[in-house]
Protein backbone atom coordinates (compact mmCIF):
# COMPACT_ATOMS: atom_id res chain seq x y z
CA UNK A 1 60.18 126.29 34.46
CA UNK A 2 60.07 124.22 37.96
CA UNK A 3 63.00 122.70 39.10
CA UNK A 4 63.68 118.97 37.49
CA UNK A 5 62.81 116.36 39.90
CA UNK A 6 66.29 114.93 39.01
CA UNK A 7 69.55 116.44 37.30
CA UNK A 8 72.77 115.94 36.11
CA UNK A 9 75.52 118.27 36.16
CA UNK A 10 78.36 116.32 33.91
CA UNK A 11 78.58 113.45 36.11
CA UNK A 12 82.16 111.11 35.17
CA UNK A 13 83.04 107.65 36.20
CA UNK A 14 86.28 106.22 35.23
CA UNK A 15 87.33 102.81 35.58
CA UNK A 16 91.56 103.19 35.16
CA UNK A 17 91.60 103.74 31.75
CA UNK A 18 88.39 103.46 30.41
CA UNK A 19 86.03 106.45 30.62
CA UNK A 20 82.64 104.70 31.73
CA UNK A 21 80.25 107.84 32.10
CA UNK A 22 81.80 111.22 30.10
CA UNK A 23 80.61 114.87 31.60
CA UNK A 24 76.81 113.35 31.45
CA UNK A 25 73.67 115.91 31.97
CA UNK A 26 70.46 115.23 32.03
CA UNK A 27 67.33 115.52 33.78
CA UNK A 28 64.08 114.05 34.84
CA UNK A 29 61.11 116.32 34.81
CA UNK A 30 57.86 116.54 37.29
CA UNK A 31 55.46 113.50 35.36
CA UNK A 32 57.61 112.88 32.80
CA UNK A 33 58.45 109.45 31.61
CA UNK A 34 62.75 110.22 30.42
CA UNK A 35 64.25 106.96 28.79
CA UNK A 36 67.71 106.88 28.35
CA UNK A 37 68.80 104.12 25.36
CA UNK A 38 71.99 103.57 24.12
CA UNK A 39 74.35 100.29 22.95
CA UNK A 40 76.38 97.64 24.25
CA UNK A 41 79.37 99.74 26.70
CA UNK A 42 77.16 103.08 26.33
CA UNK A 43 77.45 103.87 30.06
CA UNK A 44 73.87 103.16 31.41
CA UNK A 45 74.40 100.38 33.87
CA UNK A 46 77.29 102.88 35.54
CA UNK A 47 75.14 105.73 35.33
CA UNK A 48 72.18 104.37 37.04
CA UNK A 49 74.88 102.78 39.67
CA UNK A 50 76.23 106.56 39.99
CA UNK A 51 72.59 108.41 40.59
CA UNK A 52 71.74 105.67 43.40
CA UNK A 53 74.97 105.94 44.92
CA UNK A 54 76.27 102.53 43.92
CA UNK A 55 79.09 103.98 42.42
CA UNK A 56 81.18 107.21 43.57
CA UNK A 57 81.61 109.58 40.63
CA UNK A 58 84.73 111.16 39.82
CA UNK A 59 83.68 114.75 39.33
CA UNK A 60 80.04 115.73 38.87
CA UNK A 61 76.92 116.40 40.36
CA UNK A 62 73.79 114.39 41.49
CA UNK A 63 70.77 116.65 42.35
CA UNK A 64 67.06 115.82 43.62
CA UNK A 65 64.60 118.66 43.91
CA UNK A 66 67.73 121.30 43.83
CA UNK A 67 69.29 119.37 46.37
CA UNK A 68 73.01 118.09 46.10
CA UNK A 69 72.70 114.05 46.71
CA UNK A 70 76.15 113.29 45.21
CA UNK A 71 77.57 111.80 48.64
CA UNK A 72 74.69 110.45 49.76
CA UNK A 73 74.86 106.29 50.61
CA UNK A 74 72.15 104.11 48.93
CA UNK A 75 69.93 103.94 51.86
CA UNK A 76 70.06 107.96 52.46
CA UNK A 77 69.12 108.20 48.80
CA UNK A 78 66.36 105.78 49.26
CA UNK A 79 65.38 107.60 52.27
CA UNK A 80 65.07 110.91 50.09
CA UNK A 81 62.53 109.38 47.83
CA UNK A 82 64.44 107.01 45.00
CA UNK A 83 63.16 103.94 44.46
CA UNK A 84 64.72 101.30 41.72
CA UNK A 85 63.29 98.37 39.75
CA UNK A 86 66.22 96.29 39.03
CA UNK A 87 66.93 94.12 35.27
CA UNK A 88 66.78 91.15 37.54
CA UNK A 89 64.36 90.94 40.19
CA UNK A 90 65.70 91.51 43.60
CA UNK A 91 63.08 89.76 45.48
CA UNK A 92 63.09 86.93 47.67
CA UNK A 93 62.00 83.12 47.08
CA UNK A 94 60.40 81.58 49.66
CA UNK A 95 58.45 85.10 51.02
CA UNK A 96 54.51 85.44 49.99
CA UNK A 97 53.36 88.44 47.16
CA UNK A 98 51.41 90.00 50.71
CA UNK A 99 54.90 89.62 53.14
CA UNK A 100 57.20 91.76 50.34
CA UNK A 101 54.25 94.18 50.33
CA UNK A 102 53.98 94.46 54.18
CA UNK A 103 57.53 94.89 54.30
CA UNK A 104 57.79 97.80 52.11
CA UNK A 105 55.39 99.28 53.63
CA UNK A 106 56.79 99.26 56.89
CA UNK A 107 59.85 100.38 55.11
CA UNK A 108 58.11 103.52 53.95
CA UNK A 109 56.47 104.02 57.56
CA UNK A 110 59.50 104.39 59.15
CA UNK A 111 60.74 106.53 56.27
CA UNK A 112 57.98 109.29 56.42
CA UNK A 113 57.44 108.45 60.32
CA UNK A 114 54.22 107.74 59.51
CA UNK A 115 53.95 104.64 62.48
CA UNK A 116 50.96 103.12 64.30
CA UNK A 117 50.32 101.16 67.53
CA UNK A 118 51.31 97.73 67.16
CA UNK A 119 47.41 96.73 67.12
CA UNK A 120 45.92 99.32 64.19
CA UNK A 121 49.57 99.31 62.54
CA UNK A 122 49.32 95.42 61.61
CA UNK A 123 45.79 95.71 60.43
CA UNK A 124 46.47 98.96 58.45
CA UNK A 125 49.64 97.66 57.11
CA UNK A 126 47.61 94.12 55.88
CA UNK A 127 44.53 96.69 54.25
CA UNK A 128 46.91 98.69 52.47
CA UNK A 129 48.82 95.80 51.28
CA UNK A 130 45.84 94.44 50.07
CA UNK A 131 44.86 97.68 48.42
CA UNK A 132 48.06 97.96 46.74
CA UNK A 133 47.96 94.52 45.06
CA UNK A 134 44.01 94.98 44.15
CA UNK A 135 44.94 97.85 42.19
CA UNK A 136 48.13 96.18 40.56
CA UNK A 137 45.66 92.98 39.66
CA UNK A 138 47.66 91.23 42.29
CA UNK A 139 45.31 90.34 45.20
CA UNK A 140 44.88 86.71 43.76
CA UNK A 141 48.70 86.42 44.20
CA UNK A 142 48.92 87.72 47.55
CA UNK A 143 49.58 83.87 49.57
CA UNK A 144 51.46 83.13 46.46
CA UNK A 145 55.60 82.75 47.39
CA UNK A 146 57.63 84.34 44.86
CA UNK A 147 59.51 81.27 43.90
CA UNK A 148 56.13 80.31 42.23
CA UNK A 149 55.70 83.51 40.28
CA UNK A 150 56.35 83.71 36.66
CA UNK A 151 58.78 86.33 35.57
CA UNK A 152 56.32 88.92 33.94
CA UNK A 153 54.52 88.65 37.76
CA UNK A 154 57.87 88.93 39.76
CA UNK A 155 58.40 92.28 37.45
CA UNK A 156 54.65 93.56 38.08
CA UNK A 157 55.41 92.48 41.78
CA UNK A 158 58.91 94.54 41.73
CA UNK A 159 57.39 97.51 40.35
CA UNK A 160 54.27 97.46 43.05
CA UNK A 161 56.97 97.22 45.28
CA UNK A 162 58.66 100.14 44.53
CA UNK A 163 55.27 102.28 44.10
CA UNK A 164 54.31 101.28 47.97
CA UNK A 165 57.46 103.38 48.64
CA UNK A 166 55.67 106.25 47.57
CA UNK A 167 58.90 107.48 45.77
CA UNK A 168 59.67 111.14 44.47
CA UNK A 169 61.43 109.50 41.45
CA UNK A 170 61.33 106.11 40.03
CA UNK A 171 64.40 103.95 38.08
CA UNK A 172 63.31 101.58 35.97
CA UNK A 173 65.87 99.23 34.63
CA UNK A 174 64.86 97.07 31.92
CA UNK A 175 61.42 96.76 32.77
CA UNK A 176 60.85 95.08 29.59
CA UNK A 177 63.64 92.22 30.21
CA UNK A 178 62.56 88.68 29.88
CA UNK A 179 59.15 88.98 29.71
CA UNK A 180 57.05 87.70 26.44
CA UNK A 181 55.02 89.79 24.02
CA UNK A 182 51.73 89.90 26.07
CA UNK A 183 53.96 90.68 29.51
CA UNK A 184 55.69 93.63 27.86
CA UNK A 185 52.36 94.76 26.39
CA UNK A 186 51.11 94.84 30.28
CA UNK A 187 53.88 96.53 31.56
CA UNK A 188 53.87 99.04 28.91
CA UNK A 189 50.21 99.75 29.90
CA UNK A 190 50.72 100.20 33.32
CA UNK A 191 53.67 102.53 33.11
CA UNK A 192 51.71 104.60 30.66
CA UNK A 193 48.82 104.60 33.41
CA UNK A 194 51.59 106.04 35.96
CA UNK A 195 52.85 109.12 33.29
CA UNK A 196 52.06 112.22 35.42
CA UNK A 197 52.10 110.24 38.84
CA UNK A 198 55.74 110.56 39.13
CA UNK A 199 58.85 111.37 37.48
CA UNK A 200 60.60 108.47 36.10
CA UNK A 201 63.85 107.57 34.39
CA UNK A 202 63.29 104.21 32.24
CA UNK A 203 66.52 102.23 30.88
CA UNK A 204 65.38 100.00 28.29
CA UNK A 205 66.25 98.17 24.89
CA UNK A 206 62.96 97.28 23.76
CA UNK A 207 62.15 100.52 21.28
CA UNK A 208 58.45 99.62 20.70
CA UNK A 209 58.18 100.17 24.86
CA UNK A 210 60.40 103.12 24.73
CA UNK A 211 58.80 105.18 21.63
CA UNK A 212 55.40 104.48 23.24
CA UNK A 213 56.52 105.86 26.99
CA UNK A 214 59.03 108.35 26.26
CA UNK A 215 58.07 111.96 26.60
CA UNK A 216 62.17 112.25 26.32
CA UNK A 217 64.79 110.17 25.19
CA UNK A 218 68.40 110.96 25.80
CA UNK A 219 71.23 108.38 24.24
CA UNK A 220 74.16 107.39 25.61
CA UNK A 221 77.16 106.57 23.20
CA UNK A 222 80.42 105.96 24.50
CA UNK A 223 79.64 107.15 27.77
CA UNK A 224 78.05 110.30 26.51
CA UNK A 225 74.87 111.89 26.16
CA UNK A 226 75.20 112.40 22.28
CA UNK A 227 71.08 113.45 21.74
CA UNK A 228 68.03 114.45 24.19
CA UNK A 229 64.85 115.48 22.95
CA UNK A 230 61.05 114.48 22.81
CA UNK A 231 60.95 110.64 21.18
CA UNK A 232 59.94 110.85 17.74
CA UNK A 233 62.65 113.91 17.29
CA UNK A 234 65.10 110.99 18.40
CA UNK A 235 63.89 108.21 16.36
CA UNK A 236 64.35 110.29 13.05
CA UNK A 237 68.06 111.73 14.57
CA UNK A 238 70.28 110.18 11.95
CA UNK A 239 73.28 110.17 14.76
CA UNK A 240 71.12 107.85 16.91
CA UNK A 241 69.85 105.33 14.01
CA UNK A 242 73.55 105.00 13.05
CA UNK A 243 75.08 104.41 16.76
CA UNK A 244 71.94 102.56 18.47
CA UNK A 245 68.59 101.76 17.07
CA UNK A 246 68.25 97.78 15.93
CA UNK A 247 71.34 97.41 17.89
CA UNK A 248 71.73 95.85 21.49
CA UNK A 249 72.60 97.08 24.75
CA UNK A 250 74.72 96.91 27.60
């Protein structure tokens, strides 16, 4: 078997007394879609915060592609290939749909070195953009600020974001939050387009999205992974039904 895009060695996080993230290991395979459920205090929100490098475990081990990451700052992780949709969008108000495009795009320029003369860069930079959005169903958007976007579009917008990074592994944090039935349906859809595109670890509450994505599931209870395995094994896990599912989370 290759080596996991990401893994886990029993990563730990304690906050004084209370033991956020407990001796978790798991793993994110090439084109896999890995959700990770679990309820209210189970340790997701810290765990995320510990694999980009917002938080500094305890004891543990963070790797990418075989590679120990564990010390690495946010931006170095970025710079390796993680990219992050956030529960609540990170984007800014008065900027157009096209300028957060262009910008992450020049992000991932300098990241790869891939730069251009000032002349070809800005109109390869606008054509991409443009690209990126046409095949997100965005282009009509594109003059649009974001402060004028509803929240199922800032979410679609977040997520073409973080795809113009061209990342080696994708977080997705409660895709699902906030948006209506017909906005989760969409978002559903075009995560299930991206299975096999790239690895990606999806934190989420809303079990109709995660039972239709999941190749995996791995719960979280307590700060530990109590279950992994392929989503309808979980669903019928009588340990899981009992701890999380119908519940809420954290």
């Amino acid at each position: 078997m290759s080596t996991p895009r990401l893994r886990t060695v029993e990563l730990v996080k304690r906050f004084g007394g209370l033991l956020a993230t407990d001796r978790v290991s798991i793993d994110v395979r090439e084109g896999e879609i890995h959700a990770l459920i679990g309820p209210n205090g189970a340790g997701k929100t810290t765990l995320i915060g510990q694999l980009t490098g917002e938080l500094r475990s305890d004891s543990g081990t963070v790797l990418l592609d075989g590679e120990d990451i564990s010390r690495l700052s946010v931006p170095a992780r970025a710079r390796w290939g993680m990219a992050r949709t956030f529960q609540i969008t990170q984007l800014l108000p008065e900027y157009t749909v096209f300028e957060h495009l262009r910008l992450s795009l020049l992000a991932q320029a300098r990241r790869t070195g891939r730069l251009f003369g000032q002349g070809s860069r800005d109109a390869k930079l606008r054509r991409t953009a443009l690209e990126r959005l046409e095949a997100a169903d965005m282009a009509q958007l594109a003059e649009v600020r974001v402060a004028e976007l509803s929240h199922g579009q800032r979410k679609q917008l977040e997520l073409t974001i973080a795809l113009a990074l061209e990342p080696r592994l994708l977080l997705l944090d409660e895709p699902m939050a906030g948006l209506g039935p017909a906005e989760s349906l969409a978002m559903t859809e075009r995560l299930g387009r991206l299975r096999g595109r790239l690895p990606m670890l999806l934190i989420e509450h809303d079990m109709d999205a995660v039972f239709t994505l999941a190749d995996r599931v791995s719960v979280l209870v307590s700060g530990a992974c109590i279950a992994t395995g392929p989503a309808e094994q979980i669903r019928n896990d009588s340990r899981v039904r009992q701890a999380y599912l119908g519940d809420g989370d954290d």
